[in-house]
Protein backbone atom coordinates (compact mmCIF):
# COMPACT_ATOMS: atom_id res chain seq x y z
CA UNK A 1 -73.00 134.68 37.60
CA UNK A 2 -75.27 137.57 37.71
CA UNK A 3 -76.96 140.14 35.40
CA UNK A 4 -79.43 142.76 35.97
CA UNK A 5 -80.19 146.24 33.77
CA UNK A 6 -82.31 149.36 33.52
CA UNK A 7 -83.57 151.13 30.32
CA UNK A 8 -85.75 154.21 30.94
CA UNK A 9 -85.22 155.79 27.68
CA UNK A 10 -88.44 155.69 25.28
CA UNK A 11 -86.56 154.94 22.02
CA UNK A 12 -84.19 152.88 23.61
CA UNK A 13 -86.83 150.75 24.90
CA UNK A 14 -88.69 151.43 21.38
CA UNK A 15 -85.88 150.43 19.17
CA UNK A 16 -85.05 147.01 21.77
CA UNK A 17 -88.95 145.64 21.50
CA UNK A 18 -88.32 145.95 17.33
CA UNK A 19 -85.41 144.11 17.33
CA UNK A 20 -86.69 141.27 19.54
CA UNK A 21 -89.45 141.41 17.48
CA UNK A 22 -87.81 141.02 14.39
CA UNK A 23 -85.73 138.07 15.44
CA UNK A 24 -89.03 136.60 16.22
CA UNK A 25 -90.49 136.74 13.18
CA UNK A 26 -87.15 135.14 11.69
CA UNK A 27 -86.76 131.91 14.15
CA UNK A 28 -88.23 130.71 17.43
CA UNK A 29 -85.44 130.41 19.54
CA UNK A 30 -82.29 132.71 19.71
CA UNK A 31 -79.15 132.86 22.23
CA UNK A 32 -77.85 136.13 23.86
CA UNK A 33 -74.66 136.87 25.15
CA UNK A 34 -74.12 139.40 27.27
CA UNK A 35 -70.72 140.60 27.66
CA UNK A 36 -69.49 143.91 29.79
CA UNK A 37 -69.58 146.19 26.30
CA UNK A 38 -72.28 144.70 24.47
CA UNK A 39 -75.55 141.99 23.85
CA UNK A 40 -75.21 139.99 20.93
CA UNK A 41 -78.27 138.21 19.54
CA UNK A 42 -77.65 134.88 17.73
CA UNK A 43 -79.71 133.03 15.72
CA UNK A 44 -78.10 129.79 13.86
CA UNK A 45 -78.73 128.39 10.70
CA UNK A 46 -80.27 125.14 9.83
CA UNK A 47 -77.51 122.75 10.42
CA UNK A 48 -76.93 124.45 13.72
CA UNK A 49 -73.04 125.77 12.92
CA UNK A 50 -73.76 129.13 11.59
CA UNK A 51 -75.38 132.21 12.28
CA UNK A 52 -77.73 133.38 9.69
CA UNK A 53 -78.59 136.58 11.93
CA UNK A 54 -76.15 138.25 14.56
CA UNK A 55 -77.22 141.43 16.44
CA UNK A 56 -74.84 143.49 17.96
CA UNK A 57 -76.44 146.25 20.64
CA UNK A 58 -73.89 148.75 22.61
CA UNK A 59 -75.17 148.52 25.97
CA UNK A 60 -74.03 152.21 26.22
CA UNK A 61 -76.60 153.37 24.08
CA UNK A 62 -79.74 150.91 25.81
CA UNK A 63 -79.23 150.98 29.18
CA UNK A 64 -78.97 153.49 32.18
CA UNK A 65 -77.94 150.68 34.59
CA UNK A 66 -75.96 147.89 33.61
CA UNK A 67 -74.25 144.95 36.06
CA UNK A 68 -72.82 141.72 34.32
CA UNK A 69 -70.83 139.32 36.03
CA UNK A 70 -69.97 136.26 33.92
CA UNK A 71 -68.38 132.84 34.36
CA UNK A 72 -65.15 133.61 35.07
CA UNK A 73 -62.62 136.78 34.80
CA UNK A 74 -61.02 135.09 31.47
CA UNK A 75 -64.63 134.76 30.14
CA UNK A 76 -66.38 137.33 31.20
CA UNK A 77 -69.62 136.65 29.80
CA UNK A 78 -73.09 134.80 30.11
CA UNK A 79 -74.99 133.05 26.84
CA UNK A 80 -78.25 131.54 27.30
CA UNK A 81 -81.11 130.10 24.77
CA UNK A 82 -84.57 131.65 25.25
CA UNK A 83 -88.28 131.76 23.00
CA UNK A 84 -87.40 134.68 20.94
CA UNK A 85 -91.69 135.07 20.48
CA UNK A 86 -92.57 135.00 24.41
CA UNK A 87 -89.62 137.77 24.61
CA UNK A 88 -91.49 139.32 22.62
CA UNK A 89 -94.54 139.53 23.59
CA UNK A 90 -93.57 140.49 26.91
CA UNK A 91 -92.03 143.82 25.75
CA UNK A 92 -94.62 145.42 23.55
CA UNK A 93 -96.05 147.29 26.31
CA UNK A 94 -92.82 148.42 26.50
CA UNK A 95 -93.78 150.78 22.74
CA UNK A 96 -95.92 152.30 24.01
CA UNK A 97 -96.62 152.70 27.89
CA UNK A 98 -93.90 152.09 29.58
CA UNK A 99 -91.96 154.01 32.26
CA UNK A 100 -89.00 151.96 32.15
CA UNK A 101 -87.89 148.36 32.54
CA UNK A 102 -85.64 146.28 34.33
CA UNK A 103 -84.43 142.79 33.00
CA UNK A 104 -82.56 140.14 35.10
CA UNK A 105 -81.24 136.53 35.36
CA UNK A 106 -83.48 134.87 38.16
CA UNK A 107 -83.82 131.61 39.27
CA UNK A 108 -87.68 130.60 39.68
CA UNK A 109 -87.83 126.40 40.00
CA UNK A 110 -85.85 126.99 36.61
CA UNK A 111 -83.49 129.81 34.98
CA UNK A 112 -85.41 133.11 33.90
CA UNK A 113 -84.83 136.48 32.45
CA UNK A 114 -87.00 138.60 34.08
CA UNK A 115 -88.80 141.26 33.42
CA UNK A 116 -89.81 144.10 35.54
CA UNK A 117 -92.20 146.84 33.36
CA UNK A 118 -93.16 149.68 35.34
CA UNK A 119 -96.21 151.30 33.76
CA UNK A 120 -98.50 154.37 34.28
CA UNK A 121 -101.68 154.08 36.70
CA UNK A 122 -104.65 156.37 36.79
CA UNK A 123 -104.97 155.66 40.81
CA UNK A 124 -101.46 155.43 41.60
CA UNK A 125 -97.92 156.63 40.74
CA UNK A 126 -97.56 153.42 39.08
CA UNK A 127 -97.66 149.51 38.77
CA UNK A 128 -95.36 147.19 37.78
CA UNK A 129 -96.00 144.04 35.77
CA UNK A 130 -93.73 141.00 36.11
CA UNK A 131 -92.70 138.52 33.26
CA UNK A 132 -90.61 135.04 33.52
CA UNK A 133 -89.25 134.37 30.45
CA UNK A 134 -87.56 130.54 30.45
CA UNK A 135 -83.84 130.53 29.59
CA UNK A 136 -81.43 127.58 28.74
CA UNK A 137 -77.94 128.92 30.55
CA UNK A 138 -75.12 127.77 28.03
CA UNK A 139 -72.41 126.20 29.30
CA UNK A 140 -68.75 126.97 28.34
CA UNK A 141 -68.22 124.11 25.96
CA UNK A 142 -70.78 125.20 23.67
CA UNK A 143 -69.58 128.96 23.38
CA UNK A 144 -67.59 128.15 20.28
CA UNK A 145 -70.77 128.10 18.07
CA UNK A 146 -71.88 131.73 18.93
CA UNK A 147 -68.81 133.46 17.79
CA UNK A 148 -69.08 136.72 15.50
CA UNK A 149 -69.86 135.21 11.97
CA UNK A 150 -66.62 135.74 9.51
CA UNK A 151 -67.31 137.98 7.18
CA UNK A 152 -66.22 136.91 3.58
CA UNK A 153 -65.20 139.40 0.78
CA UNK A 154 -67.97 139.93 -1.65
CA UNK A 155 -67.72 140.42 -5.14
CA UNK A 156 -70.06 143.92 -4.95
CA UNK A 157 -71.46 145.75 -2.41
CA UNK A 158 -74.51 148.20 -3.03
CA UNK A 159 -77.44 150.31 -0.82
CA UNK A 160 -80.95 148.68 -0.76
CA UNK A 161 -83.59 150.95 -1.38
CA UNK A 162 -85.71 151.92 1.85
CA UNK A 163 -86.93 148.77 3.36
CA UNK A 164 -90.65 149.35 2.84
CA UNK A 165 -89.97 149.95 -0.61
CA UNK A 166 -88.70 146.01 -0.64
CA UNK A 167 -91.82 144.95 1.23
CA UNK A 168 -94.49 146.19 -1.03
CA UNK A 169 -93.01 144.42 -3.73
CA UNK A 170 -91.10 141.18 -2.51
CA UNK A 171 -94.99 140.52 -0.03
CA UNK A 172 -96.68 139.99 -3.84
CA UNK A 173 -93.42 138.08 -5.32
CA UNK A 174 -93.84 135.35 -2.88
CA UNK A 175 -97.42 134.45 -3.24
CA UNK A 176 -96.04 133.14 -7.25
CA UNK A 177 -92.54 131.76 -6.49
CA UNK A 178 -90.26 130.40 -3.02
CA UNK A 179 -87.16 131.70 -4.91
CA UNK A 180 -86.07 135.10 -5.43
CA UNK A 181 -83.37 135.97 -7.15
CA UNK A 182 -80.99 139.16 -6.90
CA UNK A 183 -79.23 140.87 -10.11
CA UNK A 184 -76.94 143.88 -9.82
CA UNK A 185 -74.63 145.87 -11.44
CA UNK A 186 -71.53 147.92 -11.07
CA UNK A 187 -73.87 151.38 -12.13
CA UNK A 188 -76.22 150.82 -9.31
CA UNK A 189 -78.76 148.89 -10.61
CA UNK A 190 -80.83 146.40 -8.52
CA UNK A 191 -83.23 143.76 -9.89
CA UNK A 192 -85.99 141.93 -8.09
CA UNK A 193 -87.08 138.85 -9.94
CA UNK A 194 -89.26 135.49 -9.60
CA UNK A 195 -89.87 133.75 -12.95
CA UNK A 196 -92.75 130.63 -13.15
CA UNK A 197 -94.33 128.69 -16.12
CA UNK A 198 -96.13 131.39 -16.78
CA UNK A 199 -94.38 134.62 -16.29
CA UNK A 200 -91.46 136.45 -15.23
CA UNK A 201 -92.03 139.80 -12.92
CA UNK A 202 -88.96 142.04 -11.93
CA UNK A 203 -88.53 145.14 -9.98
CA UNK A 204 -85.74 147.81 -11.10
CA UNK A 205 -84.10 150.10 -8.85
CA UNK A 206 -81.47 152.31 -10.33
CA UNK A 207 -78.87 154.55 -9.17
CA UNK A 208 -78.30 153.06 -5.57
CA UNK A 209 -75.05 153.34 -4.27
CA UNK A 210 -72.07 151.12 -5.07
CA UNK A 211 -69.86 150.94 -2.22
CA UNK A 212 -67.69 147.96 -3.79
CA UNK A 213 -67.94 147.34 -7.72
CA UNK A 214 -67.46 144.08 -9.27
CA UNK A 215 -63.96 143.37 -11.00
CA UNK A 216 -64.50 140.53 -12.97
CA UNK A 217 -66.17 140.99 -16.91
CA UNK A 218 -69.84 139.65 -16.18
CA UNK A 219 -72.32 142.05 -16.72
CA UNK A 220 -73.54 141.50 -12.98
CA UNK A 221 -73.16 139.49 -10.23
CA UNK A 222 -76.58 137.40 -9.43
CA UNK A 223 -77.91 134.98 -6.44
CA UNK A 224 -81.03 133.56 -5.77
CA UNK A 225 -82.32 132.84 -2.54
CA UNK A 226 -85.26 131.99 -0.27
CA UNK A 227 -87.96 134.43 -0.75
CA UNK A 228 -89.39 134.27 2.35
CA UNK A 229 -86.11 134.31 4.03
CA UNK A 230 -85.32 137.63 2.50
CA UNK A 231 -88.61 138.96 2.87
CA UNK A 232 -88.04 138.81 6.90
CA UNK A 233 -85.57 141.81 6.44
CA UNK A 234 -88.26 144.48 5.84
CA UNK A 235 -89.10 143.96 9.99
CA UNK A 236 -85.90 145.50 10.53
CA UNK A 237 -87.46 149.00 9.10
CA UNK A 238 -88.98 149.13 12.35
CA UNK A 239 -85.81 150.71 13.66
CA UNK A 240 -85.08 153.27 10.88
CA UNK A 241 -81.50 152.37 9.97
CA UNK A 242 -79.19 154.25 8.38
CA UNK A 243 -77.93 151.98 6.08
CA UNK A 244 -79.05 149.14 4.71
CA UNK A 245 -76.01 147.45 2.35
CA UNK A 246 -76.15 144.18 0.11
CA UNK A 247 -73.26 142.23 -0.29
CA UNK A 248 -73.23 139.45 -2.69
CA UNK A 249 -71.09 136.40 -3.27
CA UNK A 250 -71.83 135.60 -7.21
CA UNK A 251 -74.49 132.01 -7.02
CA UNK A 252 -72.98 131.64 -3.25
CA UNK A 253 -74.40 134.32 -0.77
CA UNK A 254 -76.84 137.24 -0.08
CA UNK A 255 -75.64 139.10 3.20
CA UNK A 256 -77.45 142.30 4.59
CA UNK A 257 -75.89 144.40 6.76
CA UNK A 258 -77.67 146.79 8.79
CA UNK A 259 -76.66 150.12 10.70
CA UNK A 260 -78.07 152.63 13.09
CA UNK A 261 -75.58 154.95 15.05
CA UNK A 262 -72.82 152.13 15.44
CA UNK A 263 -74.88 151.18 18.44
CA UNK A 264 -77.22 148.83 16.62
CA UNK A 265 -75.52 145.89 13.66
CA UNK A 266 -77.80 143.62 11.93
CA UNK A 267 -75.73 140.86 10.01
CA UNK A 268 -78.37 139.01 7.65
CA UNK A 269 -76.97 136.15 6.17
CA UNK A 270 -79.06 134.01 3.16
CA UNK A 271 -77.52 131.58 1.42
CA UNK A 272 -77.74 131.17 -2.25
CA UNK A 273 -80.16 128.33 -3.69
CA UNK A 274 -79.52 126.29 -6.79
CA UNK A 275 -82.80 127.14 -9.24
CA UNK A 276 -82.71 124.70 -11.90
């Protein structure tokens, strides 16, 4: 079992520090799998059987060198559990600095990924700083948890404004409610509203895109959800997507799916909360 890659391009290593970053700001811990076309980040829901978020990342479009050898030719592939927040706070020099990087498996008194940063130097051609991130290698048995997440039908399907846009007003929604809750239409309407004793607030945006209308007779199809939950999908701004869809099962399910290129897939999934 071996694995060992190169990124020297600025954005590429730009666009990877985001999206460790984001998953850090969603859960602690988070498996990768590495596979010979593609990483997948994994993070699983509460009860442990689910992903709420799955990343998909084309290695083509990341990294200049690339070696994988997994556990076995049938499964050719390595998954391992790491702190999604030490990850990332070993790459942010990575935004800014940064000549390149090299990341491999290692084995110091304990599995690592690890992470060799080679950086600009005023005296020298450069230096290199060194980080040991602690992994968990996964064995086979447990593989069955991290496969891609089915994706159900929805009963509509409709563009979210830009991302900041959702921010600025979901950051002051959450300071007077936990709950959220999601109303749209077949003409392109989204709503944005928390209700308490004393008030009800709601954000209108009108005219997004409706890539799959409802076909049932209810004026809209509704969920509400976690507030703080959804308000973790603005990070993902950070790597200016070009499409940012929400699909909604009526009551049941919020899912966000985000694009960049086809080399970067963001599947957000929230599940619907009963608000008596």
């Amino acid at each position: 079992m071996r694995f060992r890659c190169k990124m020297i391009d600025a954005v590429a290593m730009r666009d990877f520090t985001n999206i460790v970053t984001a998953i850090s700001k969603t859960a602690k811990h988070c498996v990768l799998e590495l596979t010979n076309d593609q990483i997948c980040f994994t993070v699983l829901d509460d009860s442990g059987r689910a992903p709420t978020v799955w990343v998909e990342l084309s290695r083509y479009h990341f990294f200049n060198e690339y070696l994988m050898v997994g556990i076995g030719e049938n499964n050719n592939k390595i998954l391992f559990d790491f702190d999604a927040q030490m990850l990332a706070k070993s790459l942010m020099s990575l935004k800014a600095t940064a000549r390149s990087v090299k990341m491999k498996l290692t084995n110091k008194q304990h599995p690592c990924l690890t992470l060799e940063i080679e950086l600009p130097s005023l005296t020298t051609d450069s230096w290199q700083c060194i980080h040991d991130v602690p992994i968990k290698i996964l064995p086979k048995q447990e593989w069955n948890v991290y496969q891609p997440p089915t994706i159900p039908d929805f009963h509509i399907s409709i563009d979210l404004p830009q991302l900041k846009y959702i921010r600025s007003f979901v950051e002051r929604m959450k300071n007077m409610s936990p709950h959220l809750r999601l109303i749209v239409n077949n003409d392109g309407l989204l709503v944005l509203k928390v209700e308490t004793d004393a008030a009800s607030v709601a954000t209108h945006f009108q005219n997004l895109q409706v890539w799959k209308a409802d076909e049932s007779e209810r004026d809209s199809v509704t969920a509400a959800v976690d507030i703080r939950r959804f308000f973790t999908i603005h990070t993902w701004d950070a790597i200016h997507p070009d499409s940012v869809k929400c699909n909604i099962i009526n009551e049941r399910l919020v899912y966000i799916h985000i694009n960049l290129d086809d080399n970067i897939k963001v599947h957000h999934f929230i599940p619907a909360v009963a608000i008596d």
